[in-house]
Structures are given as C-alpha cells and as structure tokens.
C-alpha atoms as a PDB file:
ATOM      1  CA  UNK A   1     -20.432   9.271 -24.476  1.00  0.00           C
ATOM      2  CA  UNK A   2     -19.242  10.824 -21.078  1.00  0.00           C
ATOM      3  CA  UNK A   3     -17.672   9.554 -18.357  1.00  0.00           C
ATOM      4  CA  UNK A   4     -19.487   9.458 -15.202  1.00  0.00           C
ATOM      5  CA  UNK A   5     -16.322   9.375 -12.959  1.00  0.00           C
ATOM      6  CA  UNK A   6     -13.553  11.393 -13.452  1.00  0.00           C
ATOM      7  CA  UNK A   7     -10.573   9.947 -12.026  1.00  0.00           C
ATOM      8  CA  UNK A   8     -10.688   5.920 -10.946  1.00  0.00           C
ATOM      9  CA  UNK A   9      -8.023   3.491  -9.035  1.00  0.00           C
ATOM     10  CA  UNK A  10      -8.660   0.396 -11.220  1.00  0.00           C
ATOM     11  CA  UNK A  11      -7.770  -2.744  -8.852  1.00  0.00           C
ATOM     12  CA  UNK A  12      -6.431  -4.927 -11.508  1.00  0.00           C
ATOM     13  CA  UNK A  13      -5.694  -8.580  -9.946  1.00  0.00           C
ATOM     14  CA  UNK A  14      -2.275 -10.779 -11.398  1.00  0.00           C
ATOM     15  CA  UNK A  15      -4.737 -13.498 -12.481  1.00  0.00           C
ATOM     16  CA  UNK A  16      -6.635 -11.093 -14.760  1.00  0.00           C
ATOM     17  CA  UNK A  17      -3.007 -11.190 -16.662  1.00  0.00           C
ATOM     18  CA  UNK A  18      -3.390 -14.593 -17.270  1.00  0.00           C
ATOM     19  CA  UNK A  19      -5.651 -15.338 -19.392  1.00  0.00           C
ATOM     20  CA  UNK A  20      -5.747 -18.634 -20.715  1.00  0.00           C
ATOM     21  CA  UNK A  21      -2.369 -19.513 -19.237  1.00  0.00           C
ATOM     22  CA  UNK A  22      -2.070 -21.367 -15.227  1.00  0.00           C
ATOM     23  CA  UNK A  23       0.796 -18.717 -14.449  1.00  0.00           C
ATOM     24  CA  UNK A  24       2.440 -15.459 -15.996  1.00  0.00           C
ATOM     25  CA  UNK A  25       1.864 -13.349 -18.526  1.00  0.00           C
ATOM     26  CA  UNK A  26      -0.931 -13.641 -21.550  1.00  0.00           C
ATOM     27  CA  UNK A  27       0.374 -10.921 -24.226  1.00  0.00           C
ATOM     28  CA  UNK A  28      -3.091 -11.076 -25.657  1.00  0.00           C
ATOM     29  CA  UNK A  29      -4.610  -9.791 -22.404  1.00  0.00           C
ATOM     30  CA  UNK A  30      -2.052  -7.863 -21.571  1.00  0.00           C
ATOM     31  CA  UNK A  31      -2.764  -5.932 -25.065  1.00  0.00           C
ATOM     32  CA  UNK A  32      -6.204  -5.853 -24.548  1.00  0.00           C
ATOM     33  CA  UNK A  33      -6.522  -4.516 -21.064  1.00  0.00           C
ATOM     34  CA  UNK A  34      -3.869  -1.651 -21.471  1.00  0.00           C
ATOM     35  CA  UNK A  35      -5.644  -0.860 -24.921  1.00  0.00           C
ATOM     36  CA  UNK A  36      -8.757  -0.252 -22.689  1.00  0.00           C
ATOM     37  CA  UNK A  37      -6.946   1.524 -19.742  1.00  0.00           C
ATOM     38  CA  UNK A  38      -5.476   3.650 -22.570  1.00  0.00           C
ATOM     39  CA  UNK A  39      -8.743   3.909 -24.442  1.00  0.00           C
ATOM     40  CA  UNK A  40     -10.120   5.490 -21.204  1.00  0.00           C
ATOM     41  CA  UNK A  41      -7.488   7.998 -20.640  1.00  0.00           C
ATOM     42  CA  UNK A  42      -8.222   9.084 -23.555  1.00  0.00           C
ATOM     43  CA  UNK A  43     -11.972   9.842 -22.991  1.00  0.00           C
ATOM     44  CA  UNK A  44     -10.446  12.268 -20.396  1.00  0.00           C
ATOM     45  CA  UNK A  45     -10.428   9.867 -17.536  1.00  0.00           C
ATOM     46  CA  UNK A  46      -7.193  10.299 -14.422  1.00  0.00           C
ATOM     47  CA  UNK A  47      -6.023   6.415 -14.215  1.00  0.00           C
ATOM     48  CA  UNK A  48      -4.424   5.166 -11.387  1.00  0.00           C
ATOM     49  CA  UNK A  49      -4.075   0.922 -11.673  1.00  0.00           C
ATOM     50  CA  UNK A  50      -3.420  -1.148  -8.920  1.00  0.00           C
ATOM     51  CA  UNK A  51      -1.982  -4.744  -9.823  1.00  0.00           C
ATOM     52  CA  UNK A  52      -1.389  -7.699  -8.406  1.00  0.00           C
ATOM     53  CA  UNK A  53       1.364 -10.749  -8.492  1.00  0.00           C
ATOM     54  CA  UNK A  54      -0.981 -13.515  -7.877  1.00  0.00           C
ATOM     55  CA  UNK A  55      -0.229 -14.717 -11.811  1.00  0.00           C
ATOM     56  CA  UNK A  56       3.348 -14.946 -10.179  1.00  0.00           C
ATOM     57  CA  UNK A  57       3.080 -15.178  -6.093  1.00  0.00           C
ATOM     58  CA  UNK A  58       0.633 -14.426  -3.723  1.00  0.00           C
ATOM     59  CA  UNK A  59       1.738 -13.786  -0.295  1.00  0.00           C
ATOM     60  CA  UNK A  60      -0.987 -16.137   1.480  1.00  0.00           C
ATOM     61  CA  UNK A  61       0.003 -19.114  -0.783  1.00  0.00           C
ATOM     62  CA  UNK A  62       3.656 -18.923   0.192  1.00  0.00           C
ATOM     63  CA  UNK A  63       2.199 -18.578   4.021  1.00  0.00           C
ATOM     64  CA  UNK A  64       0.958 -22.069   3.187  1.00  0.00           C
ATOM     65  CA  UNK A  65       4.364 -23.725   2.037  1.00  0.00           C
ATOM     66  CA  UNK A  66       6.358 -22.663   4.931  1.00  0.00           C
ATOM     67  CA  UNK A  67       7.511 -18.867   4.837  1.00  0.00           C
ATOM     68  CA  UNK A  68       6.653 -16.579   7.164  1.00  0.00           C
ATOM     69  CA  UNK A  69       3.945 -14.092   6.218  1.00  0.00           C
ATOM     70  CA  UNK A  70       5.971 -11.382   6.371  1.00  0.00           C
ATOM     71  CA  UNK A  71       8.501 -12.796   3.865  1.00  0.00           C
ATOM     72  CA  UNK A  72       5.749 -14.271   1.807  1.00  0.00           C
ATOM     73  CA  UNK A  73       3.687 -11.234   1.324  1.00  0.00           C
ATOM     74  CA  UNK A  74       7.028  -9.550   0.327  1.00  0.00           C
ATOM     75  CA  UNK A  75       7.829 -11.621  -2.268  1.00  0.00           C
ATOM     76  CA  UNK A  76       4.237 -11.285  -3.747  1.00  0.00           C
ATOM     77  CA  UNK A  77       5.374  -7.462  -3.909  1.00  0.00           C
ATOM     78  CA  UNK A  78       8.314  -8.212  -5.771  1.00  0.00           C
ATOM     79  CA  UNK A  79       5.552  -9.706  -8.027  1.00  0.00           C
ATOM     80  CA  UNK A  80       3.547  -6.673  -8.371  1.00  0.00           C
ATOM     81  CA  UNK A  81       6.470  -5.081  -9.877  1.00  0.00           C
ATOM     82  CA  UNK A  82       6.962  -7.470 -12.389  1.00  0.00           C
ATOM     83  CA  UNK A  83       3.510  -6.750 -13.415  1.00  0.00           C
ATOM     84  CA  UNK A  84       3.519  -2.926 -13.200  1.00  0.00           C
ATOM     85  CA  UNK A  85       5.962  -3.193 -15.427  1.00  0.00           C
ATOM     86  CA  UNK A  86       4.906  -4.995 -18.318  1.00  0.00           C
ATOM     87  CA  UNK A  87       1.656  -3.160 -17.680  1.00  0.00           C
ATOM     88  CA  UNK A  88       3.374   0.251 -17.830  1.00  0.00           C
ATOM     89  CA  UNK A  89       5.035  -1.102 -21.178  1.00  0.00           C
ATOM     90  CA  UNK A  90       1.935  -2.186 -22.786  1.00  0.00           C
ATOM     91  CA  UNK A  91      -0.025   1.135 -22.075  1.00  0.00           C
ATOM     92  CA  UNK A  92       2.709   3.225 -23.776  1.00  0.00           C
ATOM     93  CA  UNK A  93       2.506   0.704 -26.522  1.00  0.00           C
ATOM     94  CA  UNK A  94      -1.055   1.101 -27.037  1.00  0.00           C
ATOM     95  CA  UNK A  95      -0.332   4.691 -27.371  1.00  0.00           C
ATOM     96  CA  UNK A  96      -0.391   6.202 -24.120  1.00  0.00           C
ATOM     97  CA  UNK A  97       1.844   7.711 -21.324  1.00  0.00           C
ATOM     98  CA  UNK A  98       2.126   5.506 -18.569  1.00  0.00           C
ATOM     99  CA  UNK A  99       4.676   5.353 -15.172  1.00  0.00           C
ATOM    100  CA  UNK A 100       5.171   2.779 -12.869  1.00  0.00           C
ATOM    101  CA  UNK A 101       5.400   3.963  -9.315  1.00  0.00           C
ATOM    102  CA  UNK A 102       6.336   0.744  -7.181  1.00  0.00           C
ATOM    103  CA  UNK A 103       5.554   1.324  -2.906  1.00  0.00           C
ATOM    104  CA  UNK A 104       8.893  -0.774  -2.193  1.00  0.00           C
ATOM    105  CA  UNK A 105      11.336   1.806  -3.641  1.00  0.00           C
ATOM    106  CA  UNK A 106      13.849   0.529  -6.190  1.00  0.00           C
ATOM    107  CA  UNK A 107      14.969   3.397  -8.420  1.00  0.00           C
ATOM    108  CA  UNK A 108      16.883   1.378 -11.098  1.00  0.00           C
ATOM    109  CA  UNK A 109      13.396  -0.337 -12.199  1.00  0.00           C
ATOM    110  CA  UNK A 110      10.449   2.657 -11.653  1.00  0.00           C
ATOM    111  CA  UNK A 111      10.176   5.616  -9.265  1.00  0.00           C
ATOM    112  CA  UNK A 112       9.133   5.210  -5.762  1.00  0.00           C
ATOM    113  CA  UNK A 113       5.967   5.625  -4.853  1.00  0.00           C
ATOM    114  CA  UNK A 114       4.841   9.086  -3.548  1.00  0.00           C
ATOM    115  CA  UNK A 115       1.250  10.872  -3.472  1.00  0.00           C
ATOM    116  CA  UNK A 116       2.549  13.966  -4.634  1.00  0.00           C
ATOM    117  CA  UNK A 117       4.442  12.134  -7.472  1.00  0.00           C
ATOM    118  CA  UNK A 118       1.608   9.923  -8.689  1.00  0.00           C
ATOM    119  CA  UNK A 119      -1.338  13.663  -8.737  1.00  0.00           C
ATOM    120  CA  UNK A 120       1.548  14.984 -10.613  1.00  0.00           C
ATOM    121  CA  UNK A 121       1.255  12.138 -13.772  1.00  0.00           C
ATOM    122  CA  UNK A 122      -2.416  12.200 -13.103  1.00  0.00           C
ATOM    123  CA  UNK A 123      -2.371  15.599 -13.912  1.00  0.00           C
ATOM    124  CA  UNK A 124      -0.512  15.568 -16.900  1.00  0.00           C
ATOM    125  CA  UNK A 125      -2.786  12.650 -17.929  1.00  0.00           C
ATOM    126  CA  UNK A 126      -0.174   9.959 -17.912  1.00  0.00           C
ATOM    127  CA  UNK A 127      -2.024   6.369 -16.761  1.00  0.00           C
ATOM    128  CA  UNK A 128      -0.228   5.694 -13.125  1.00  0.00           C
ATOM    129  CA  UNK A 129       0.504   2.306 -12.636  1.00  0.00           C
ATOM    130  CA  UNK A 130       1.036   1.287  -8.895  1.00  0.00           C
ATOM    131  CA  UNK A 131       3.149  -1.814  -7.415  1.00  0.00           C
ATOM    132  CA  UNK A 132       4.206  -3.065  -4.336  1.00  0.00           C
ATOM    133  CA  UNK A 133       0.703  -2.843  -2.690  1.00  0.00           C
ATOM    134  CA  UNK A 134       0.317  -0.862   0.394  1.00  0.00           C
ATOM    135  CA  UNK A 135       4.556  -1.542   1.014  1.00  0.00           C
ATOM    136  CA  UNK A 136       3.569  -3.501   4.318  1.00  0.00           C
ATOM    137  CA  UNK A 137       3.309  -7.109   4.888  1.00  0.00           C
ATOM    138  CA  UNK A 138      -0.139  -7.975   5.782  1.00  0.00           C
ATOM    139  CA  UNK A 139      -2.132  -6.001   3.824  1.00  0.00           C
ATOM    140  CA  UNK A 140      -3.510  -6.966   0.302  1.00  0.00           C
ATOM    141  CA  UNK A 141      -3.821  -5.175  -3.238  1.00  0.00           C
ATOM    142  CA  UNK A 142      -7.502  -4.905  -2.344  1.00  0.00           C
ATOM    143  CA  UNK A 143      -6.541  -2.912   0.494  1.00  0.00           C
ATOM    144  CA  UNK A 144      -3.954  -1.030  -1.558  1.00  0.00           C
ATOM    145  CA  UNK A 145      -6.331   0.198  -4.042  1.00  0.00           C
ATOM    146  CA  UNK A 146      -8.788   1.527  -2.217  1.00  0.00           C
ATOM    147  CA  UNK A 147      -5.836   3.368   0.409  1.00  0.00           C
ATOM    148  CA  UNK A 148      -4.407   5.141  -2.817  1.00  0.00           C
ATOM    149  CA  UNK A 149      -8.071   5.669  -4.122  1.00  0.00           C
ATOM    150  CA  UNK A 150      -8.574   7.924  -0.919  1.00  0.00           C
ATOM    151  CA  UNK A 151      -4.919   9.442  -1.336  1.00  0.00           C
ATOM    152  CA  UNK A 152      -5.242  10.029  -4.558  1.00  0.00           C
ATOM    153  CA  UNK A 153      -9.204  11.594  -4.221  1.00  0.00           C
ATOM    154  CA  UNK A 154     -10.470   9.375  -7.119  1.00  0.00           C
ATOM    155  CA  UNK A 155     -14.164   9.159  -7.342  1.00  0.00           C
ATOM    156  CA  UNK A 156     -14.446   5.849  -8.129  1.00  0.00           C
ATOM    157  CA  UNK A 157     -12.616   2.267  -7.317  1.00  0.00           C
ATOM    158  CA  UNK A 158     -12.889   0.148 -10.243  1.00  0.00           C
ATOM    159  CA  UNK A 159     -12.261  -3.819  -9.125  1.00  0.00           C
ATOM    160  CA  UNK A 160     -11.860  -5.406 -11.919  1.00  0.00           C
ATOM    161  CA  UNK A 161     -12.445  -9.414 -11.500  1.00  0.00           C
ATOM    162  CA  UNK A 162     -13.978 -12.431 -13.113  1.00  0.00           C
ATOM    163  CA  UNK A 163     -16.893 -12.181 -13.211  1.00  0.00           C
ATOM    164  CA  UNK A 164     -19.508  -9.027 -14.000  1.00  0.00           C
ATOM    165  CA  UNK A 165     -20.395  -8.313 -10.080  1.00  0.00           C
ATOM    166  CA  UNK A 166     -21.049  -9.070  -6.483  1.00  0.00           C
ATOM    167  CA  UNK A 167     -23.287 -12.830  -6.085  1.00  0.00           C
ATOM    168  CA  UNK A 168     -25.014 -13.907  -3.060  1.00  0.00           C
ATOM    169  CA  UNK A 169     -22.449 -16.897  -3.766  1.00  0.00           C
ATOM    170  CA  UNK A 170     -20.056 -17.898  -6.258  1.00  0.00           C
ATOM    171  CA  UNK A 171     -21.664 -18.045  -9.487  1.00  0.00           C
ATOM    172  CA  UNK A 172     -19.370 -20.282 -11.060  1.00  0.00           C
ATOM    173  CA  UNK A 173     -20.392 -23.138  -8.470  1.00  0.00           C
ATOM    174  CA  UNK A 174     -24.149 -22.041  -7.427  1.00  0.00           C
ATOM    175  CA  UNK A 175     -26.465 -21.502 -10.072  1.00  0.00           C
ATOM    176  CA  UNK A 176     -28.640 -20.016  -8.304  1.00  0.00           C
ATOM    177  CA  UNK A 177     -26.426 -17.362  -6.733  1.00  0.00           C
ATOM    178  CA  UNK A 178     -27.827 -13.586  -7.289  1.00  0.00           C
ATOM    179  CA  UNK A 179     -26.152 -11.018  -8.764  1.00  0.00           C
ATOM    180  CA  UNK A 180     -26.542  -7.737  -6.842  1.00  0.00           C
ATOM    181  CA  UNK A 181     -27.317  -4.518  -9.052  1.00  0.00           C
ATOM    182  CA  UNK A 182     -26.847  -2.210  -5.572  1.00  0.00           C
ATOM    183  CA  UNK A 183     -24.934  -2.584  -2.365  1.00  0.00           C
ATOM    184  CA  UNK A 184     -23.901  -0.321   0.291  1.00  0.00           C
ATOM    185  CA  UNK A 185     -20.446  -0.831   1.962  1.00  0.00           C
ATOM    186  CA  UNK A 186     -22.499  -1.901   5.116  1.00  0.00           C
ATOM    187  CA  UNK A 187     -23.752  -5.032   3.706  1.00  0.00           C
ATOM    188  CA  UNK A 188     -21.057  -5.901   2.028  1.00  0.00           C
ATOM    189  CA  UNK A 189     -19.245  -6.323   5.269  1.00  0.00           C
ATOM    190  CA  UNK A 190     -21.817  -7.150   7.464  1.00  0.00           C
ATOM    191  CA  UNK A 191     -22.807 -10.291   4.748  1.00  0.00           C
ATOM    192  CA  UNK A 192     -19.048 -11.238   4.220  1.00  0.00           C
ATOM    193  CA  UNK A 193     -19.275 -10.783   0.502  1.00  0.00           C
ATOM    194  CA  UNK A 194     -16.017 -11.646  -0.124  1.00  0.00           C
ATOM    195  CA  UNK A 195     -15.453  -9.478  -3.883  1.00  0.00           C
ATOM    196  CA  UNK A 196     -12.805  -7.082  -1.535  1.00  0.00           C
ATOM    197  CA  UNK A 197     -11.759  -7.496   1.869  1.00  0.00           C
ATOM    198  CA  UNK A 198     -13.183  -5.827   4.728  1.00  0.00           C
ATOM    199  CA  UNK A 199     -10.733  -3.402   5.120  1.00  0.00           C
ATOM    200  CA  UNK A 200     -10.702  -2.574   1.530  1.00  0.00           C
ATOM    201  CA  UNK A 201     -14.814  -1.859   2.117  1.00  0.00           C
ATOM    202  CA  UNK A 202     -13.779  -0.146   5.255  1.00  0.00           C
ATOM    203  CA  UNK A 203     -11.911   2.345   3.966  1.00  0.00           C
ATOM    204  CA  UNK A 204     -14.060   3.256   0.814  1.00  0.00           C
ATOM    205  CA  UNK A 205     -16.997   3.454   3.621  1.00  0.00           C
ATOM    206  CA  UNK A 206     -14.596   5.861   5.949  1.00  0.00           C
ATOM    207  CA  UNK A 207     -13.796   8.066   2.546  1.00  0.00           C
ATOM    208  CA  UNK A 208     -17.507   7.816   1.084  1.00  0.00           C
ATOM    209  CA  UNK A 209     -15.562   6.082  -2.360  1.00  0.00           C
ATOM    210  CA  UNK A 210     -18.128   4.043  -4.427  1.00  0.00           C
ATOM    211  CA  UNK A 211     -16.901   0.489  -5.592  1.00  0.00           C
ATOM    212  CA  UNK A 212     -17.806  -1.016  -9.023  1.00  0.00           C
ATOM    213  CA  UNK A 213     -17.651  -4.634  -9.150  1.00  0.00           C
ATOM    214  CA  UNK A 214     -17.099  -5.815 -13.228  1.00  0.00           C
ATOM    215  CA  UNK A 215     -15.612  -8.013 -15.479  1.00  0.00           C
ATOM    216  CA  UNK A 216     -12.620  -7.287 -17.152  1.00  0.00           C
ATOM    217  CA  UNK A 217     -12.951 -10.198 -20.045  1.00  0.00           C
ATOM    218  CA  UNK A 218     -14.556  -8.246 -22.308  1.00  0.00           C
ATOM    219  CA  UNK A 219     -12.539  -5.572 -24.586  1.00  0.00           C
ATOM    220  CA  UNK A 220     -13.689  -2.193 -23.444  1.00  0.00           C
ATOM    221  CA  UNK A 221     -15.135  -3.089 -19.809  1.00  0.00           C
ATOM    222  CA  UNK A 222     -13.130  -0.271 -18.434  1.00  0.00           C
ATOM    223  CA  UNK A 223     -14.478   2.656 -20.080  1.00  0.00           C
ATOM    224  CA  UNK A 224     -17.866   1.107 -20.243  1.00  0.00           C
ATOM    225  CA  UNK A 225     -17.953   0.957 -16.484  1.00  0.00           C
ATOM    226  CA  UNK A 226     -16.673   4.381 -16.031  1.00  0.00           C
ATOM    227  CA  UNK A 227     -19.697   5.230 -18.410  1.00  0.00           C
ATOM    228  CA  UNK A 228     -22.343   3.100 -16.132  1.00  0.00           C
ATOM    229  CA  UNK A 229     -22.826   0.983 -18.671  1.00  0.00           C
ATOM    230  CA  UNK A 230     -22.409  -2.925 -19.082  1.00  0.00           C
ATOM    231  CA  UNK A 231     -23.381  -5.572 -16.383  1.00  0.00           C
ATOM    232  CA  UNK A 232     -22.011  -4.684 -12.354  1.00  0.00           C
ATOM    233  CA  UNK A 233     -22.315  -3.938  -9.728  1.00  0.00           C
ATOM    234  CA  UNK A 234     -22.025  -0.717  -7.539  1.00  0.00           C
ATOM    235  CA  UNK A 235     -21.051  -0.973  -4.141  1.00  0.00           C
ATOM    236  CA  UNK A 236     -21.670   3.013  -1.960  1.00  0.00           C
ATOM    237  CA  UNK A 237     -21.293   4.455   0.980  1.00  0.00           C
END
C-alpha cells in the first residue's frame, strides 16, 4: 500500500496516553501508538508528533484552581515533556529512531527545539517528537501542531482524538450527531466545530495544510489514515 502523504505532524493529545487509566501513563497504549508511529516511518513516511500533558496538566484546568494562565499553561509544558519523553523512548523501543525536541529549552533532558534541527531528523528518517507546545503561554498543542506543520512543510496534520472524525455534535452524548466525511477549514470555523481550535484551522487555512480528523484506539490508525483508509474525516483548505 502507499502512502498518500508524505510527511505528517501527528497532534497526539496527553489523554490519548491514558488509556484506561484517569491520569498518566498506560504502557499498553503507549506501546501501541509508538508501534504505529514507528510502523509508519517505516512505510517511508517523515513523522513529526506533537503531544500533549493533559494526562498530567492542562494549562486551562490550573487557570481554574487559582494560577495565573501564564503559570498554568507553563506547567502544562513541563507536561508535554514528560510525555515526549516516554514517547521518544517507546518509538526507539519499537524499533525506530526517535528525538525529542522540547520548545522550552532544557538541554540535560532533549535538544531544544529548532526548525532546522527537527528537517534535519526528518531527513534522516528519525520520528521527531515535539514538546513544550508553541513555547508561549496562551497558545495550545492544537495550535502547536499545525504552526510546526507549516514550519516543517508537512502535507498533512494528523489529529489524532477519540473518536473517528468531526460530528455535528458530540457523538458520545447525541445520537444523532453526524459525522462529516468532508469539511473545508471555512466551515469548520465559521460552525465552531470544536475538533481544533480556531487558530489551529486558521493557520492550516493560511498554509493550504489539510486536517484529518481520526481515532487513534485502534492499532494501526496512523498509517491507515496516511493511506486514506479507515473511518475520518478530512478537513481542506
């Protein structure tokens, strides 16, 4: 099979790392997912993976307790790390390179964050893993992926989430929510569909990057999305 997309940011949320656990790390679906990231790579495919810390911290839910946003959304960072790490383990466990590349720079754990460093590992085929967000407060890993998506010229931003697209609503609570096969970014923000945020949609629209909207649940869901196959949903320009 070939891969329709050549080189993807995969937006990989810290829930997805849960799996059946309320916080932290599932080593079950930790395996699996870096078994399909690596899986991919393999195919041929440039990886770039942005994760999140909401397994650990999310920014917004610290807002809520009493810390400033600014601290908050820092600490969430911190979190990202945390994941990038274990993420960057499991890859090279499953047998293939990985690097973690963190946008708040601390050299003792993984290398800073730089464009020209992370098209360097892309070229030499090593899965890039990328913490720390966008390194700003304010900003979320939604945002994130699809700013290194453009830096990095993928062709394709993989969000990788719960469920196996975009609904009119959430599926999980109305069973009579739609799934949509095709979007443009347009709608997306003009109907508040709330799978990215709007300045995640914003700046695929601005840098003509298609979205697909899938579940990561199943073993394989990465490669088969990068092949068009399985159930999504695409989101273009």
């Amino acid at each position: 099979m070939t891969l329709n997309w050549k080189r993807a940011v995969v937006k990989l949320s810290g829930e997805a790392l849960m799996g059946g656990l309320s916080h932290g790390l599932d080593q079950g679906t930790l395996t699996r997912i870096a078994s399909d990231l690596a899986g991919a790579a393999g195919m041929g495919a440039e990886i770039a993976v942005v994760v999140g810390g909401g397994n650990f911290f999310r920014g917004i839910q610290g807002a809520d307790k009493g810390i400033d946003r600014a601290r908050a959304d820092s600490i969430g960072m911190l979190a990202t790390v945390m994941n990038a790490l274990a993420l960057e383990h499991a890859i090279e466990k499953a047998g293939h390179p990985a690097r973690a590349l963190s946008a708040v720079p601390m050299p003792y754990v993984c290398q800073p964050y730089s464009r020209q460093a992370a098209l360097n590992h892309l070229a030499k085929q090593r899965i890039v893993v990328l913490a720390g967000g966008t390194g700003n407060p304010f900003f979320t890993t939604d945002t994130g992926a699809a700013l290194r998506g453009a830096e990095l010229s993928c062709d394709v931003i993989l969000k990788a989430t719960q469920v196996d697209g975009v609904y009119s609503a959430d599926p999980k609570k109305d069973p009579n929510a739609i799934r949509y096969e095709r979007l443009t970014h347009d709608q997306a923000i003009d109907q508040h569909l709330g799978v990215m945020d709007t300045s995640a949609f914003a700046l695929a629209r601005e840098n003509r990057i298609p979205i697909i909207v899938f579940s990561i649940e199943k073993p394989g869901a990465i490669t088969a999305a990068l092949q068009g196959q399985g159930l999504s949903t695409i989101v273009v320009p």
